[in-house]
N, C-alpha and C. Protein backbone atom coordinates (compact mmCIF):
# COMPACT_ATOMS: atom_id res chain seq x y z
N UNK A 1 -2.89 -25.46 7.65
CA UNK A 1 -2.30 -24.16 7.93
C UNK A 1 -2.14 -23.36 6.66
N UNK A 2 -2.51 -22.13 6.91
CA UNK A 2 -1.98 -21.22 5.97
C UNK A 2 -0.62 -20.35 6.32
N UNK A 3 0.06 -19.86 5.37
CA UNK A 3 1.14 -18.91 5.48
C UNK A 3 0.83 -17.73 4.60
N UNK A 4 0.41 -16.43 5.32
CA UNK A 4 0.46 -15.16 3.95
C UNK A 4 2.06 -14.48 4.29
N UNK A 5 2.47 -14.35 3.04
CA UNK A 5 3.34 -12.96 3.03
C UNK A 5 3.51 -12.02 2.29
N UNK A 6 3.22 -10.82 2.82
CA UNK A 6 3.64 -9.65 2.21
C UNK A 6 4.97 -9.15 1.80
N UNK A 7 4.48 -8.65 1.00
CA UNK A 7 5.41 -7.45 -0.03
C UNK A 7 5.50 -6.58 -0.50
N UNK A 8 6.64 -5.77 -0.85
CA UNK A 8 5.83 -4.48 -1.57
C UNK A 8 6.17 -2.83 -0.69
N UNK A 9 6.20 -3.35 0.78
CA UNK A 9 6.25 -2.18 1.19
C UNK A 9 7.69 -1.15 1.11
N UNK A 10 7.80 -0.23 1.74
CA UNK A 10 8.87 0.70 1.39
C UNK A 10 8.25 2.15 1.85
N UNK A 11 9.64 2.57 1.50
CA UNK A 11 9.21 4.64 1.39
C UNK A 11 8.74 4.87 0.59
N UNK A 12 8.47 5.90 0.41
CA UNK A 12 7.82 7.20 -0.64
C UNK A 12 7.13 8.17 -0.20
N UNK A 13 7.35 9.23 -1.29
CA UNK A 13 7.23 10.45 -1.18
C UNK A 13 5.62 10.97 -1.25
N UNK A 14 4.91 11.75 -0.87
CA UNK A 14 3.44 11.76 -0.60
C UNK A 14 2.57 12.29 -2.31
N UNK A 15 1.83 11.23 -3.27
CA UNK A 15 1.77 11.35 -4.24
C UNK A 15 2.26 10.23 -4.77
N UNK A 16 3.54 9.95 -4.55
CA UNK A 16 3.60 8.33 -5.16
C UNK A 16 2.55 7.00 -5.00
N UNK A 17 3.25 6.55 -5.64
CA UNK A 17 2.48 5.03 -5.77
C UNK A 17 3.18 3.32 -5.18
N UNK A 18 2.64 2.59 -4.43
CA UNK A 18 3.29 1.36 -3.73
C UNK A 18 2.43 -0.10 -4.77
N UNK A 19 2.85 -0.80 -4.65
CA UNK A 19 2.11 -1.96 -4.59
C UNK A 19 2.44 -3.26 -3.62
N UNK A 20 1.39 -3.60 -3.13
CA UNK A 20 1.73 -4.36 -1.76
C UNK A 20 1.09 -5.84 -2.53
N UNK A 21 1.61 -7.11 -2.34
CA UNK A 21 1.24 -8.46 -2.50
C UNK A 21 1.36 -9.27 -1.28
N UNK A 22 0.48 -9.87 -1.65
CA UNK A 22 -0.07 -11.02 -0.12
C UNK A 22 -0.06 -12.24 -1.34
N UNK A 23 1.16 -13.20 -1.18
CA UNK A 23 0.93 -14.52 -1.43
C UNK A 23 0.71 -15.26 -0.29
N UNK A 24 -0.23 -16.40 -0.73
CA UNK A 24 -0.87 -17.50 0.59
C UNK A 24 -0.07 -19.25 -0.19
N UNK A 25 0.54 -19.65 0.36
CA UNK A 25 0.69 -20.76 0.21
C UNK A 25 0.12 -22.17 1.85
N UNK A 26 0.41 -23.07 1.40
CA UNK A 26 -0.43 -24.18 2.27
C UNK A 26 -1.57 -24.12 2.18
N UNK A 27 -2.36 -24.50 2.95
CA UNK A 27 -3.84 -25.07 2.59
C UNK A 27 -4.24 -23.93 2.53
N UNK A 28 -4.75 -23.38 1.02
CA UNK A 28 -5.29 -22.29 1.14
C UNK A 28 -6.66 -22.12 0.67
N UNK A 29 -7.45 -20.93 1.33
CA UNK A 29 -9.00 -21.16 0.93
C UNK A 29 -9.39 -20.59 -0.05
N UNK A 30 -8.75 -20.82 -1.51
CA UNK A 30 -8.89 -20.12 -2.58
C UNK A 30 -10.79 -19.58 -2.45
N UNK A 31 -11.38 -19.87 -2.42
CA UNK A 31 -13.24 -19.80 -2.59
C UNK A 31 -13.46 -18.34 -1.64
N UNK A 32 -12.43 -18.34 -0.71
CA UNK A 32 -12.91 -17.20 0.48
C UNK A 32 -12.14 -15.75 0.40
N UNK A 33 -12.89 -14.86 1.47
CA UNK A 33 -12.54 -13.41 1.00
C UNK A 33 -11.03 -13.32 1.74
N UNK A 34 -10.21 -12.42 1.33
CA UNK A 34 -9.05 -12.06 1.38
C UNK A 34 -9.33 -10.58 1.85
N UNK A 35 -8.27 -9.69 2.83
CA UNK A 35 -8.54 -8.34 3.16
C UNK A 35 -6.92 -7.51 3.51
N UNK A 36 -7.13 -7.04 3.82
CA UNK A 36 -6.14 -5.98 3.95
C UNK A 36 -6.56 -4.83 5.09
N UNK A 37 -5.35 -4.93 5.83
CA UNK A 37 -5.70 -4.36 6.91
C UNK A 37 -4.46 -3.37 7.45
N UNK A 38 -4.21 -1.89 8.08
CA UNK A 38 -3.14 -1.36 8.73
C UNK A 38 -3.07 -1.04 10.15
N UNK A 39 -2.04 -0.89 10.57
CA UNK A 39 -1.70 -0.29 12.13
C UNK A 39 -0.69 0.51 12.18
N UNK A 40 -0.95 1.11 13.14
CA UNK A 40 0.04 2.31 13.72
C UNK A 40 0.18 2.26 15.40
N UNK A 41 1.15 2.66 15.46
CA UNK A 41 1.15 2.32 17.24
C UNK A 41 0.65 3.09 17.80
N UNK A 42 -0.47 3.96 17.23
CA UNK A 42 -1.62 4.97 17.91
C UNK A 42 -3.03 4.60 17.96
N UNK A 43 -3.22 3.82 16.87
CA UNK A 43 -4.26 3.40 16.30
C UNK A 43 -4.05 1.46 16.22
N UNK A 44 -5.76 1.31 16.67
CA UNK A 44 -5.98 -0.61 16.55
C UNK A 44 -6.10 -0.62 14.60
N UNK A 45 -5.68 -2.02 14.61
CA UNK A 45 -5.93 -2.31 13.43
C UNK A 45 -7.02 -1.87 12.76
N UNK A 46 -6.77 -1.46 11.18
CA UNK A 46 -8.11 -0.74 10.82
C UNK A 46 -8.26 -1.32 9.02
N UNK A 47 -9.54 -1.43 9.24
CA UNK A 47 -10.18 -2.31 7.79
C UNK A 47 -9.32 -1.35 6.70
N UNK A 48 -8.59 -1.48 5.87
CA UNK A 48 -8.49 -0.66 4.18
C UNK A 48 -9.31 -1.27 2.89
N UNK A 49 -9.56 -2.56 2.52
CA UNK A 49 -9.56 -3.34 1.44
C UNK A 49 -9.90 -4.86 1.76
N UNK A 50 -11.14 -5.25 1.31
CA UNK A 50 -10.82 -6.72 0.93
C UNK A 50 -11.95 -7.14 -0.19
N UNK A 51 -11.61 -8.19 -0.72
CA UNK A 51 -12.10 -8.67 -1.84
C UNK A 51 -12.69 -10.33 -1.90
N UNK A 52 -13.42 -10.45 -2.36
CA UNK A 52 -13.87 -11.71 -2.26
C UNK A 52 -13.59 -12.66 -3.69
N UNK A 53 -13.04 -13.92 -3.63
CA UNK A 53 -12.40 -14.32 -4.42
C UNK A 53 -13.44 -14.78 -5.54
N UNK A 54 -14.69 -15.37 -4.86
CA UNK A 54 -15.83 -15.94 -5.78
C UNK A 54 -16.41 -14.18 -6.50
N UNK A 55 -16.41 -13.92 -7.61
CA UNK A 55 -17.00 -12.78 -8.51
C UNK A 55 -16.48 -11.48 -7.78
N UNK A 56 -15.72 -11.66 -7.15
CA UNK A 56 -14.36 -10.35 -7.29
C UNK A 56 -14.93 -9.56 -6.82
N UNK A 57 -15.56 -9.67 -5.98
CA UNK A 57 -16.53 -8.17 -5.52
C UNK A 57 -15.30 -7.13 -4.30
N UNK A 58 -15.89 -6.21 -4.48
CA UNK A 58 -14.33 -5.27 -3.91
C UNK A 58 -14.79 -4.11 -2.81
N UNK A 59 -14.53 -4.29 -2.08
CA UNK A 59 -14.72 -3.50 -0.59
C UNK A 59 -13.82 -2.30 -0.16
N UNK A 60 -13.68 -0.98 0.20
CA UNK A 60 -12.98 0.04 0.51
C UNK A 60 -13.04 0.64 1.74
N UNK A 61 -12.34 0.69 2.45
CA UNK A 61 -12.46 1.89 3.56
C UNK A 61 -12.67 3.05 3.02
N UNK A 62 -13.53 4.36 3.32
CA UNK A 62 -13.74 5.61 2.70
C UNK A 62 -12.56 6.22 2.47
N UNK A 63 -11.14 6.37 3.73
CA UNK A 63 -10.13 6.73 3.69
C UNK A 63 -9.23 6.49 1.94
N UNK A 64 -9.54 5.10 1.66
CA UNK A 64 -8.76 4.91 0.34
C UNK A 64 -9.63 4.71 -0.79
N UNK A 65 -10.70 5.12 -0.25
CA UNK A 65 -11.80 4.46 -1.31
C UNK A 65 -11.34 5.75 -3.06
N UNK A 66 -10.56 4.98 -4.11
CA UNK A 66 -10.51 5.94 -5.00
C UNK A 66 -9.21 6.02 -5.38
N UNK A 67 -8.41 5.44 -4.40
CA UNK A 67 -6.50 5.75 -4.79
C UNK A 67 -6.21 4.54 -4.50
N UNK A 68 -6.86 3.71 -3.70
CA UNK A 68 -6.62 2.01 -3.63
C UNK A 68 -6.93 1.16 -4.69
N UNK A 69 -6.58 -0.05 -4.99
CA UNK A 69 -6.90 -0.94 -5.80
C UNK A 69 -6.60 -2.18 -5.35
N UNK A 70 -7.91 -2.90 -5.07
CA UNK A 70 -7.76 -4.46 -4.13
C UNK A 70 -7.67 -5.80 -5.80
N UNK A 71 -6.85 -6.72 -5.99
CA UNK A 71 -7.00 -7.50 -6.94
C UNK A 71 -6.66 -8.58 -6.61
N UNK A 72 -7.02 -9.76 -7.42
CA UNK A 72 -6.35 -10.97 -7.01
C UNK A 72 -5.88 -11.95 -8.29
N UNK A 73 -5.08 -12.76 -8.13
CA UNK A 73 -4.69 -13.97 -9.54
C UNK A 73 -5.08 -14.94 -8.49
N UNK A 74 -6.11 -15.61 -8.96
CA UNK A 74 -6.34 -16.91 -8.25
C UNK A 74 -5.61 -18.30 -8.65
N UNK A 75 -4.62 -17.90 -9.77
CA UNK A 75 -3.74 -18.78 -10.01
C UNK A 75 -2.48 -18.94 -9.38
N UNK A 76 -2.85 -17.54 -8.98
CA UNK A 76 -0.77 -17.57 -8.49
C UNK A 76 -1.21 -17.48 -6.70
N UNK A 77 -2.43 -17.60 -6.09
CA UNK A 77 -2.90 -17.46 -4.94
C UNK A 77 -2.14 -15.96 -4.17
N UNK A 78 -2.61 -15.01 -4.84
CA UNK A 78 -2.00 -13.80 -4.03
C UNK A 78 -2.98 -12.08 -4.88
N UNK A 79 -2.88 -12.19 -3.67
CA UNK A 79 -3.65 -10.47 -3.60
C UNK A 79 -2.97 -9.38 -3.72
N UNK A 80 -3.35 -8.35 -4.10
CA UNK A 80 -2.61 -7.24 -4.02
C UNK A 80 -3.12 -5.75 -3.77
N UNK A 81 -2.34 -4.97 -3.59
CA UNK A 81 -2.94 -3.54 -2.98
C UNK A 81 -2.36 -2.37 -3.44
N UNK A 82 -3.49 -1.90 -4.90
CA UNK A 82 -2.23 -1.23 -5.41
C UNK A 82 -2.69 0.13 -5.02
N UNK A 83 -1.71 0.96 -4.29
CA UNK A 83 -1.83 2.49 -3.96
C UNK A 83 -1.71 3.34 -4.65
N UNK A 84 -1.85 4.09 -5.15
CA UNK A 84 -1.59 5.82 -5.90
C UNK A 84 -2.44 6.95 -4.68
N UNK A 85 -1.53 7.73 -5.19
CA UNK A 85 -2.06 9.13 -4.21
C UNK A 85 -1.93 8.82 -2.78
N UNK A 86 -0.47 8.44 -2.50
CA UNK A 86 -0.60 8.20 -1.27
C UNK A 86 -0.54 9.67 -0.43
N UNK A 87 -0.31 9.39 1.28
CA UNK A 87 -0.45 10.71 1.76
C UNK A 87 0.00 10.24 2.69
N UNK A 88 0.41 11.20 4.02
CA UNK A 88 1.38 10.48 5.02
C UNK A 88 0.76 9.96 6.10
N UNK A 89 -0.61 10.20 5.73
CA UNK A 89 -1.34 9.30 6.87
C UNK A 89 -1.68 8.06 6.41
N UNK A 90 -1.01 7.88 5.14
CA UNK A 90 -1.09 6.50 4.99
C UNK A 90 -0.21 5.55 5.76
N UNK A 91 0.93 6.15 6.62
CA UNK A 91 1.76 5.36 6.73
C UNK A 91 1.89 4.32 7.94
N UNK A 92 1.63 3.46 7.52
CA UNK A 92 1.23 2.03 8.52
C UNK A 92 1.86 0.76 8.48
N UNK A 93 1.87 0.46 9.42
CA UNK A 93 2.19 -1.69 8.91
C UNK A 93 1.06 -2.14 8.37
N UNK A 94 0.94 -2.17 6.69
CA UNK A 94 0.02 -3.53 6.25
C UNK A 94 0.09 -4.30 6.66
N UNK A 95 -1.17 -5.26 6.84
CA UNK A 95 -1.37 -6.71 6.74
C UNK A 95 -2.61 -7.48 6.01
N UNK A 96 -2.12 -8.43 5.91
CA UNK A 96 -3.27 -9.29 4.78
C UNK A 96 -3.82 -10.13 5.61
N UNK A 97 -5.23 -10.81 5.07
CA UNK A 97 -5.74 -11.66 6.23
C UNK A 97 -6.56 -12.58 5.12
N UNK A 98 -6.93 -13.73 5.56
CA UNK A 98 -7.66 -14.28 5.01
C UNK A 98 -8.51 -15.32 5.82
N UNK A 99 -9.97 -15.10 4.84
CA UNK A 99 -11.15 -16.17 5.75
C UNK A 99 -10.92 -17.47 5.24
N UNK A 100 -11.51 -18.23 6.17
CA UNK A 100 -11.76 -19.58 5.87
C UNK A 100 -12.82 -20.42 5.42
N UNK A 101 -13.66 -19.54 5.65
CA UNK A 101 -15.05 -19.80 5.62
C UNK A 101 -15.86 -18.59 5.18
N UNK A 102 -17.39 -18.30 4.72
CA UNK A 102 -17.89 -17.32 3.98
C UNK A 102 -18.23 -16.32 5.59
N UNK A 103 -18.22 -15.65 5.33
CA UNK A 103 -18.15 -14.39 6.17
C UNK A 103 -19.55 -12.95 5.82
N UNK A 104 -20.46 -12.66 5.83
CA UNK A 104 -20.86 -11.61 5.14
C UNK A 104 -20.00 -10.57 5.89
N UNK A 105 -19.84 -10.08 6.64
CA UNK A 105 -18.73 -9.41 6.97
C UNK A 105 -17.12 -9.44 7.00
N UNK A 106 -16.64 -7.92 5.97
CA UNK A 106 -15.12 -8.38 6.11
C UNK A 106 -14.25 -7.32 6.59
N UNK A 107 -15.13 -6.00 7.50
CA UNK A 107 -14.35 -5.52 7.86
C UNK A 107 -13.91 -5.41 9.12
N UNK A 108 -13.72 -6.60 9.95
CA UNK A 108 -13.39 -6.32 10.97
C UNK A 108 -12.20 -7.35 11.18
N UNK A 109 -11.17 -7.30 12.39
CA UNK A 109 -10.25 -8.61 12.33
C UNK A 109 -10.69 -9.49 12.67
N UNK A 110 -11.37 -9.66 13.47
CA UNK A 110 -11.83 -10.85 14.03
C UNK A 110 -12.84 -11.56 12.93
N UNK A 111 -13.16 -11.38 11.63
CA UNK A 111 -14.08 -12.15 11.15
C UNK A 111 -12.57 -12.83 9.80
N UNK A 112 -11.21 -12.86 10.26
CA UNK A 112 -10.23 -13.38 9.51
C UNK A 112 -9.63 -14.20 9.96
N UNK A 113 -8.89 -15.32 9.94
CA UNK A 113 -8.41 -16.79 10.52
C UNK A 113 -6.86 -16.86 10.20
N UNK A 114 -6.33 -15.71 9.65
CA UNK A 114 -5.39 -15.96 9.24
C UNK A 114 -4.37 -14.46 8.59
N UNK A 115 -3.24 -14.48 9.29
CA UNK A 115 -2.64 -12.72 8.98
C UNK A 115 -1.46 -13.50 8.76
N UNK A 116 -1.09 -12.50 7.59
CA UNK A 116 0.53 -12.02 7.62
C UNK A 116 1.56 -11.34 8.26
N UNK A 117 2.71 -11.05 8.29
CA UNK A 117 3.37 -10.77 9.57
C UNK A 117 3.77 -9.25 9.49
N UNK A 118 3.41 -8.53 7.95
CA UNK A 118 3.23 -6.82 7.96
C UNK A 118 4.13 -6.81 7.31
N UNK A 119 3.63 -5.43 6.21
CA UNK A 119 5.04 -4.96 6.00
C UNK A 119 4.38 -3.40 5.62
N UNK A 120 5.61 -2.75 5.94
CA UNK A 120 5.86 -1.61 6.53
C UNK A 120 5.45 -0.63 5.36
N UNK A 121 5.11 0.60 5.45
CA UNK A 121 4.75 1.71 4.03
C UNK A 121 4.82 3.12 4.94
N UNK A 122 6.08 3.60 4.89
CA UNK A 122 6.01 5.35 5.13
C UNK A 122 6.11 6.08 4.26
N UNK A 123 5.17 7.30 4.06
CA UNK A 123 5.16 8.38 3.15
C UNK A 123 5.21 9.19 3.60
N UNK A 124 6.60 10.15 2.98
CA UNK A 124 7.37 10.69 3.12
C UNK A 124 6.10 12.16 2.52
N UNK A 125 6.33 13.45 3.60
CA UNK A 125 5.75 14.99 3.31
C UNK A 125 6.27 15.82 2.13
């Protein structure tokens, strides 16, 4: 089993900056891609970010592609999501996900084995 949890989330004002962390403890698949994902109770879960742990390669939704920043410490087993320029349509329940296995695809949920339980980011007009 894995466990992710997030962190990080909160208010702010539209223009600020968040940083969100996904630590994974228990059996974790250090080798595999890690992602980041939001919801709104209007909208299904929707791809933002994920990264692949083998040569760091880094993936964007167009929406954040440019004010996001996907990273990882493969020592401390945790990802992160760092925002600038936020805007109020950013405002969603994050969640983190992680594969278990190699995937060429990582933006969808169903190609992830494993979520965190959200945490929250409203930006404020």
């Amino acid at each position: 089993q894995v466990q992710l949890v997030e962190s990080g989330g909160g208010l702010v004002q539209a223009g600020g900056s968040l940083r969100l962390s996904c630590a994974a403890s228990g059996r974790t698949f250090s080798n595999y891609a890690m992602g980041w994902f939001r919801q709104t109770p209007e909208k299904e879960r929707e791809f933002v970010a994920a990264i692949r742990w083998s040569g760091g390669s880094t993936y964007y939704s167009d929406s954040v592609k440019g004010r996001f920043t996907i990273s990882r410490d493969n020592a401390k087993n945790t990802v992160y999501l760092q925002m600038n320029g936020l805007k109020p349509e950013d405002t969603a329940v994050y969640f983190c996900a992680q594969q278990t296995y190699y995937r060429l695809s990582l933006y969808y949920t169903a190609h992830y084995d494993y979520w965190g339980q959200g945490t929250q980011v409203t930006v404020s007009s």
